[in-house]
N, C-alpha and C. Protein backbone atom coordinates (compact mmCIF):
# COMPACT_ATOMS: atom_id res chain seq x y z
N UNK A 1 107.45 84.16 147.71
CA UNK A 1 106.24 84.66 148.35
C UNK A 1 106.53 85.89 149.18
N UNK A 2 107.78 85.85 149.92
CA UNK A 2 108.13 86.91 150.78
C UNK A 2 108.15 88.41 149.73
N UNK A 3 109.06 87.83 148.71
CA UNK A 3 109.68 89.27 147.71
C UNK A 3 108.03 89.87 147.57
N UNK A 4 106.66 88.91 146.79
CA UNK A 4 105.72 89.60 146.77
C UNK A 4 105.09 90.20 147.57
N UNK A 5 104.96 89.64 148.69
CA UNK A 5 104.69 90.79 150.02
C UNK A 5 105.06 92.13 150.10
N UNK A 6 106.64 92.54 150.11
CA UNK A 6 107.83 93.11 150.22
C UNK A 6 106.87 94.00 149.06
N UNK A 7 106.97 93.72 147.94
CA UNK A 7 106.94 94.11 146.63
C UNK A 7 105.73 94.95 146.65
N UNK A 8 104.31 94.44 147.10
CA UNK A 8 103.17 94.93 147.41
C UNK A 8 102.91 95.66 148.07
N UNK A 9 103.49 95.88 149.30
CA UNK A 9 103.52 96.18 150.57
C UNK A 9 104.39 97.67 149.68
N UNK A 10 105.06 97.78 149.48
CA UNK A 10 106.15 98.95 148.81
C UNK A 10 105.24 99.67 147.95
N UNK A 11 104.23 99.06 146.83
CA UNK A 11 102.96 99.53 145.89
C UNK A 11 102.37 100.08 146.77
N UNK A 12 101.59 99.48 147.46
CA UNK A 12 100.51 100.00 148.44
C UNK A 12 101.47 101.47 149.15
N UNK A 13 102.34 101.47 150.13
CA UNK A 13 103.04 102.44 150.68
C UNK A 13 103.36 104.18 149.48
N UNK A 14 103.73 103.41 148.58
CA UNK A 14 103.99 104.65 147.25
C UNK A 14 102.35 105.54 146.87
N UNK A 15 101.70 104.07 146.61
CA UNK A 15 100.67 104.83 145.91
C UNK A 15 99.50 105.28 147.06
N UNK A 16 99.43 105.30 148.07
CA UNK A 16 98.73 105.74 149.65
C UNK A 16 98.93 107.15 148.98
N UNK A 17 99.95 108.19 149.01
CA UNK A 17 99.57 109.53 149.16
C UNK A 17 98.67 110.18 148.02
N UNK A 18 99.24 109.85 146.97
CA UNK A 18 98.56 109.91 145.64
C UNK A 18 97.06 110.64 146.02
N UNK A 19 95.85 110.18 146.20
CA UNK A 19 94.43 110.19 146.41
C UNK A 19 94.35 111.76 147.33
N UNK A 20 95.18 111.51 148.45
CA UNK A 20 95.56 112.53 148.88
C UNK A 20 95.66 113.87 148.52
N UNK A 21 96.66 113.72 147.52
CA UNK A 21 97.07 115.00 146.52
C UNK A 21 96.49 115.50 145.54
N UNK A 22 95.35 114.31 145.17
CA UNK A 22 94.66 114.50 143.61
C UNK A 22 93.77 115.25 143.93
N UNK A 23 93.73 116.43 143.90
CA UNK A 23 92.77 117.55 144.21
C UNK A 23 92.86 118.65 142.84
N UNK A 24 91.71 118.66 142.16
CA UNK A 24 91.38 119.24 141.16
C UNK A 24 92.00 120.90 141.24
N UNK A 25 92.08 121.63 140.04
CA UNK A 25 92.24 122.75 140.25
C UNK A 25 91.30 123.16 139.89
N UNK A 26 90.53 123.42 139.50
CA UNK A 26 88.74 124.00 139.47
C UNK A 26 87.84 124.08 141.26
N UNK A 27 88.62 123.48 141.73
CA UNK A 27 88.24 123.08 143.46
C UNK A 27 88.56 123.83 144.11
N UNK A 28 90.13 124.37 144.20
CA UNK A 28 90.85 125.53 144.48
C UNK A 28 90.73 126.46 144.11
N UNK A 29 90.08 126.61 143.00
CA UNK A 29 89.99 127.81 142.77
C UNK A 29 88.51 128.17 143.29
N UNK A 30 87.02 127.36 142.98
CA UNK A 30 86.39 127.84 143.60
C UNK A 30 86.42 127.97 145.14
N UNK A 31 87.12 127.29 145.84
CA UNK A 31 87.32 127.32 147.17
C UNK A 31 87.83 128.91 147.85
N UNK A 32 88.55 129.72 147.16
CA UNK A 32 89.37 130.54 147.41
C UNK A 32 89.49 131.46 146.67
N UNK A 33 88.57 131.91 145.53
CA UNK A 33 88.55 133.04 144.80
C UNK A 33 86.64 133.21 144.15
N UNK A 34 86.59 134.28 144.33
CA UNK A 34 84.89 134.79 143.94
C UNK A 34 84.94 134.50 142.33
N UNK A 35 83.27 134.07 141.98
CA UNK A 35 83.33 133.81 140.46
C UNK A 35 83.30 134.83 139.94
N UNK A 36 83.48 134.96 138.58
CA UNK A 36 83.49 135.74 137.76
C UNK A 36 82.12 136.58 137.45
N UNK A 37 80.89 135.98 137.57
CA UNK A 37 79.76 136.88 137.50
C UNK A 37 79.77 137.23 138.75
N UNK A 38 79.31 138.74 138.70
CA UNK A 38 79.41 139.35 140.04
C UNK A 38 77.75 138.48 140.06
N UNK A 39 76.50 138.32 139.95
CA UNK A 39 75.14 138.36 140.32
C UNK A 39 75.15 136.22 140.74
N UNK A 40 76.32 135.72 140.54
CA UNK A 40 76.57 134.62 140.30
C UNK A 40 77.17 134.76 141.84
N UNK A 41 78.32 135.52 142.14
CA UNK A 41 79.25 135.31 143.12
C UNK A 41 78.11 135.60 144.83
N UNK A 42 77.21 136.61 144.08
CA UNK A 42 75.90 137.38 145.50
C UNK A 42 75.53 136.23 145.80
N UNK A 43 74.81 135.13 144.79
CA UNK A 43 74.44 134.52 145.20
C UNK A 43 74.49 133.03 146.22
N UNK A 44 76.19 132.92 145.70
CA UNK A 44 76.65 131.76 146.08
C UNK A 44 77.22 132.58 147.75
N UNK A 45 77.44 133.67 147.55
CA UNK A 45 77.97 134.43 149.01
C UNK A 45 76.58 134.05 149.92
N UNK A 46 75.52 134.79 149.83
CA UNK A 46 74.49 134.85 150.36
C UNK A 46 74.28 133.23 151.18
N UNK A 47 74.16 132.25 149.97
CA UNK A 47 73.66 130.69 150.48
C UNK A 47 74.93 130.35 151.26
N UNK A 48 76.29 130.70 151.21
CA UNK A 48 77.53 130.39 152.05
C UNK A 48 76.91 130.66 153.51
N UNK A 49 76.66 131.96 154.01
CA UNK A 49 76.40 132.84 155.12
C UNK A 49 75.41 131.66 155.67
N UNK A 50 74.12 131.07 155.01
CA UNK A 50 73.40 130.36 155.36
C UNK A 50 73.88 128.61 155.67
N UNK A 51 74.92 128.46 155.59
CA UNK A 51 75.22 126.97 155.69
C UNK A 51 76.39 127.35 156.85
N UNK A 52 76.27 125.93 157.84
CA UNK A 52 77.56 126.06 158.79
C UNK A 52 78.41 124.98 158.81
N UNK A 53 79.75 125.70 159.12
CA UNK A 53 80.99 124.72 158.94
C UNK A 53 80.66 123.20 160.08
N UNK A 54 80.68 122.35 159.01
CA UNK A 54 80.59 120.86 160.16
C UNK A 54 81.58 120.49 161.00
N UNK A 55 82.78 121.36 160.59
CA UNK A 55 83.82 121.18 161.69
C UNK A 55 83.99 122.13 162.95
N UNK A 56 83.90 123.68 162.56
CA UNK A 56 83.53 124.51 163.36
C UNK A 56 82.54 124.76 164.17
N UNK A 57 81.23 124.21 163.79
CA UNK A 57 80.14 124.36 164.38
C UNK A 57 79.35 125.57 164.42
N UNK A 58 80.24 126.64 164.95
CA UNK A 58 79.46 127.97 165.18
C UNK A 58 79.92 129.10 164.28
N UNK A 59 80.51 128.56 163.34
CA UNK A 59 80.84 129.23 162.28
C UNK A 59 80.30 129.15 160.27
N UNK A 60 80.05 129.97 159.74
CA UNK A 60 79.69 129.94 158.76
C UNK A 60 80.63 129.54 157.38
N UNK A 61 80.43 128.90 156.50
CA UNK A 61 81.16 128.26 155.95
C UNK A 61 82.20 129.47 155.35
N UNK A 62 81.37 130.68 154.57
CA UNK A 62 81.93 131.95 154.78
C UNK A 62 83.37 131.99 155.64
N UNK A 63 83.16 132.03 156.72
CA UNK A 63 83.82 132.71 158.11
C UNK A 63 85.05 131.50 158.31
N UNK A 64 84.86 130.50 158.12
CA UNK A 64 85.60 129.52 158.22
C UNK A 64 87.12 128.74 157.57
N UNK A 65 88.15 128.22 157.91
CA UNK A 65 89.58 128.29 157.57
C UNK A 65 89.40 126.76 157.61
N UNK A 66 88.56 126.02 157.72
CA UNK A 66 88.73 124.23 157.73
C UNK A 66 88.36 124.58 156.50
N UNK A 67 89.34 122.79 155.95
CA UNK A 67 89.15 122.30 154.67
C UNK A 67 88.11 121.91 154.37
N UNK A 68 87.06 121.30 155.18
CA UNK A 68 85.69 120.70 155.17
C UNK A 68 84.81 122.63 154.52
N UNK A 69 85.19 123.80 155.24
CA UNK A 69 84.55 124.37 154.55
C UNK A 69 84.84 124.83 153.42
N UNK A 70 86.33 124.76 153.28
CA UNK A 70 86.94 125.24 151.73
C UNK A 70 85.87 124.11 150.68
N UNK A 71 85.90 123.02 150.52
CA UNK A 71 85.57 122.28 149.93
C UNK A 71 84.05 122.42 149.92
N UNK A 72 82.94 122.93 150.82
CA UNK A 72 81.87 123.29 150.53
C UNK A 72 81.69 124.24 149.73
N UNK A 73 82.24 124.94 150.00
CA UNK A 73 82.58 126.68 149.30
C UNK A 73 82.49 126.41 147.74
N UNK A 74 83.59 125.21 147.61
CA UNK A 74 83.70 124.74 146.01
C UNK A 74 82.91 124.22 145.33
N UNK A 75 81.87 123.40 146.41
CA UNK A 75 81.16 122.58 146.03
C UNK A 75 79.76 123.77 145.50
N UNK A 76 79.52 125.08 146.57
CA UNK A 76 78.25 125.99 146.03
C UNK A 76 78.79 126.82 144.63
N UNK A 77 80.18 127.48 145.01
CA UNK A 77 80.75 128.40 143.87
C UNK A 77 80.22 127.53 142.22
N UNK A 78 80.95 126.34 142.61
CA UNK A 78 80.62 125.22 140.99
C UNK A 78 79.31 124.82 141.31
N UNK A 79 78.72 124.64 141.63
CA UNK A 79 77.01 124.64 141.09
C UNK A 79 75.96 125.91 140.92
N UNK A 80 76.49 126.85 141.61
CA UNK A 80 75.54 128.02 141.29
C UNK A 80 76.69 128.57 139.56
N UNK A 81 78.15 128.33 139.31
CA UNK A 81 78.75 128.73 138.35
C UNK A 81 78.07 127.90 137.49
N UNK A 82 77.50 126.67 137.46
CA UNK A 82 76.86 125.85 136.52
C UNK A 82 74.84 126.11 136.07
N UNK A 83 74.92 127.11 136.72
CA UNK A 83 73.18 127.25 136.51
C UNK A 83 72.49 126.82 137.11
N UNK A 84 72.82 126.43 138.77
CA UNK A 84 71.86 125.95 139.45
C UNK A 84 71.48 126.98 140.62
N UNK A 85 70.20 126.56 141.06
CA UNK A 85 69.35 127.30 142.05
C UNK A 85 70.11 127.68 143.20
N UNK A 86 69.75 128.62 143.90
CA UNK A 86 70.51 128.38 145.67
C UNK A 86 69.96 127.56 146.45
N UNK A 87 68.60 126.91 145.90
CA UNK A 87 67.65 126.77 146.97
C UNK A 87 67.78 125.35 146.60
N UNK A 88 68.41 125.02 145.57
CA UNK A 88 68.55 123.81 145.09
C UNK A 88 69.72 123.14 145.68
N UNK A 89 70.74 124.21 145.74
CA UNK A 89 72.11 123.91 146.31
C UNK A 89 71.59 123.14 147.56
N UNK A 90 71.12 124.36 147.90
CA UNK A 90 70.89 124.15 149.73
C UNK A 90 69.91 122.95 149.69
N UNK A 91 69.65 122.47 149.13
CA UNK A 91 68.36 121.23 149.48
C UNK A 91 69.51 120.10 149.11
N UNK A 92 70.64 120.14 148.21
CA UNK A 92 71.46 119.39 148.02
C UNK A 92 72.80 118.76 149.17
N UNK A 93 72.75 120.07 149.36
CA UNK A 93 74.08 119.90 150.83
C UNK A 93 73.27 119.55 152.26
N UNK A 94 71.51 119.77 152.48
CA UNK A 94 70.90 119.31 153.45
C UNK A 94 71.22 117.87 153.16
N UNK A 95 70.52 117.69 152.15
CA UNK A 95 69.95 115.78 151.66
C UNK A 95 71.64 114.88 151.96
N UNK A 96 73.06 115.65 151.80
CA UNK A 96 74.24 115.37 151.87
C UNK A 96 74.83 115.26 152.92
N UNK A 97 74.69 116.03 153.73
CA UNK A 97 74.84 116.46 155.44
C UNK A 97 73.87 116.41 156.41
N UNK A 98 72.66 116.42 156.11
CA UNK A 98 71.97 116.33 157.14
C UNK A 98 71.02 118.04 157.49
N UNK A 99 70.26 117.90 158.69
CA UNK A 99 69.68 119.93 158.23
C UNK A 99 70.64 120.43 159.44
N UNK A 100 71.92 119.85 159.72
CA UNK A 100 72.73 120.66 160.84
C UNK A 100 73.39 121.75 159.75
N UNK A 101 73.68 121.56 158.74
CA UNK A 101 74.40 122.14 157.65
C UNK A 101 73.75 123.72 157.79
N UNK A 102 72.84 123.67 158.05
CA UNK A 102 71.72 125.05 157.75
C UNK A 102 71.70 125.86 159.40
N UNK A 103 71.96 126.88 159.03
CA UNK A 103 71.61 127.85 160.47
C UNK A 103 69.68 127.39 160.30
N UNK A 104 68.81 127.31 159.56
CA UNK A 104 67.83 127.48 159.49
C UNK A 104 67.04 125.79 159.16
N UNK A 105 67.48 125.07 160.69
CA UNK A 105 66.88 123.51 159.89
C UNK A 105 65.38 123.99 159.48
N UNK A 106 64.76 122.98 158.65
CA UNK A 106 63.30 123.32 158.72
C UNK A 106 62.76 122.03 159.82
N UNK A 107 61.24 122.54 160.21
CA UNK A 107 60.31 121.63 161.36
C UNK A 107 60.18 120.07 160.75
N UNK A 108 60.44 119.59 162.22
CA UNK A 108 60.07 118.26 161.22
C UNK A 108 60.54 117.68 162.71
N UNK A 109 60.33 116.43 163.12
CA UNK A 109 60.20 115.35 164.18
C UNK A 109 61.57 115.12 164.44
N UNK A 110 62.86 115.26 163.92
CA UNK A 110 64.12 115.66 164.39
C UNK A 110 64.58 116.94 164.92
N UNK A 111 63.94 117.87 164.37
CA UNK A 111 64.19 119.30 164.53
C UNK A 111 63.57 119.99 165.31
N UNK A 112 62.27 119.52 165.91
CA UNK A 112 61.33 119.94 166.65
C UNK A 112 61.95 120.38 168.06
N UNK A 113 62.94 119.81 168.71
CA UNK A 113 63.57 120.21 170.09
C UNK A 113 64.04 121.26 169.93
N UNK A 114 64.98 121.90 168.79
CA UNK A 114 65.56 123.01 168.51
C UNK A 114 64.29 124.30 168.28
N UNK A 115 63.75 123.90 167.82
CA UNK A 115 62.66 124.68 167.59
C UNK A 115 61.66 125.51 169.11
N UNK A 116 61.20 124.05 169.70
CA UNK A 116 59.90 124.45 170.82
C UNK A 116 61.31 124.16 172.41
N UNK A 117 62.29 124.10 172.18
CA UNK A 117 62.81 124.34 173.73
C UNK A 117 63.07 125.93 173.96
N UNK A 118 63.48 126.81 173.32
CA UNK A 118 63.54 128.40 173.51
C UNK A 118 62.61 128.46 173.97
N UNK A 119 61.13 127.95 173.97
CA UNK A 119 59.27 128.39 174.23
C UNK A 119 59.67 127.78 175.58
N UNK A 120 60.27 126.66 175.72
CA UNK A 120 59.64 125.69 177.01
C UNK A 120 60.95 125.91 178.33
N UNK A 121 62.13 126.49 177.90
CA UNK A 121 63.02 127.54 178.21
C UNK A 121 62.25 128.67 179.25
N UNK A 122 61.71 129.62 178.10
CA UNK A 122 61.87 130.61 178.58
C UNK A 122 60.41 130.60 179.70
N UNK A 123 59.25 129.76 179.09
CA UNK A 123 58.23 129.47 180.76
C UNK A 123 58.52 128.60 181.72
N UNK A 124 59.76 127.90 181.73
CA UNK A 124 60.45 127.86 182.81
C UNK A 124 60.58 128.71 183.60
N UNK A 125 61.76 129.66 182.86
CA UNK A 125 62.44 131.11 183.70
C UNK A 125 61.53 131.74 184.13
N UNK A 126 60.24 131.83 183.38
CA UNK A 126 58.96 132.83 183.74
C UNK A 126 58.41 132.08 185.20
N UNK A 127 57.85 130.52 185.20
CA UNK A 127 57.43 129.94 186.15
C UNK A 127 58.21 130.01 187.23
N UNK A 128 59.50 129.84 187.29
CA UNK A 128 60.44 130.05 188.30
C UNK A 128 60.58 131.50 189.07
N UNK A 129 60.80 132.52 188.18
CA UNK A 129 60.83 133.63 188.54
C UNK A 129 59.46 133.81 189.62
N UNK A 130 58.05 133.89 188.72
CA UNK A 130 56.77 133.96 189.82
C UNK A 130 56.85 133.51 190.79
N UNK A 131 57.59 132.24 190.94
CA UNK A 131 57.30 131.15 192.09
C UNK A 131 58.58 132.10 193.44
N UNK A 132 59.51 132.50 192.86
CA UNK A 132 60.78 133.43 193.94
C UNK A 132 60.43 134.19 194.38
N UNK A 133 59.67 134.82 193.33
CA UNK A 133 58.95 136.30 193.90
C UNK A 133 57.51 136.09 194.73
N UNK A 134 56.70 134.75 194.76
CA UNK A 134 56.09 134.99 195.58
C UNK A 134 56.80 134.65 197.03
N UNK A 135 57.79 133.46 197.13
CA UNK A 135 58.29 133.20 198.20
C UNK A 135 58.74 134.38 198.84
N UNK A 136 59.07 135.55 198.17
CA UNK A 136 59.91 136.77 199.14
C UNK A 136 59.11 137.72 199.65
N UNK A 137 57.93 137.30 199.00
CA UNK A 137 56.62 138.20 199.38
C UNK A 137 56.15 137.57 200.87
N UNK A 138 56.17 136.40 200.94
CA UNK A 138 55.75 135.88 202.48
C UNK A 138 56.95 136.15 203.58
């Protein structure tokens, strides 16, 4: 009983990196080199600029050196290289990630704070400001 432990335990340990390593070469390559149609490559550039790295945050998947964005990169390069939409992409990597993915969430009852706090922001600063300036007036 022990040897099978031993024995298993040694399987499991070997074959752990494996999954790891199994990374396609069609992945790497779209990850790290422009496609071959130039009107193919505009497009997948363009929808890149529009999606942001989930690890970086304030960076564009474009702009970005994490693997999380290499692997997006691969994921738009091979579907716009396969005949698909940008707009399709992008509705694909929302529905996948969530609308943080997008510099541009769209409105909707999650998104709504991002949207109406700049408005409720800035008549703050406005209400505040009036209210200083009348105090310095008395």
């Amino acid at each position: 009983m022990r040897g099978m432990l031993i024995a298993l335990s040694l399987l499991a340990a070997l074959g752990a990196p494996i999954p790891l390593t199994a990374q396609t070469a069609d992945a790497d390559r779209y990850a790290y080199s422009e496609l071959p149609d130039p009107a193919q490559e505009a497009k997948a550039h363009d929808l890149m600029e529009e999606l942001r790295c989930l690890v970086c945050q304030g960076q564009s998947i474009v702009d970005s050196d994490a693997d999380m964005a290499a692997d997006m990169r691969a994921l738009v390069r091979e579907r716009i290289a396969n005949g698909e939409a940008p707009e399709a992409v992008r509705d694909w990597l929302i529905e996948r990630y969530g609308d943080y993915v997008t510099y541009d969430p769209p409105l909707g009852w999650a998104t709504a704070p991002l949207w109406f706090a700049p408005f409720l922001l800035l008549g703050a600063g406005v209400w505040l400001a009036t209210r200083s300036f009348r105090r310095r007036r008395r």
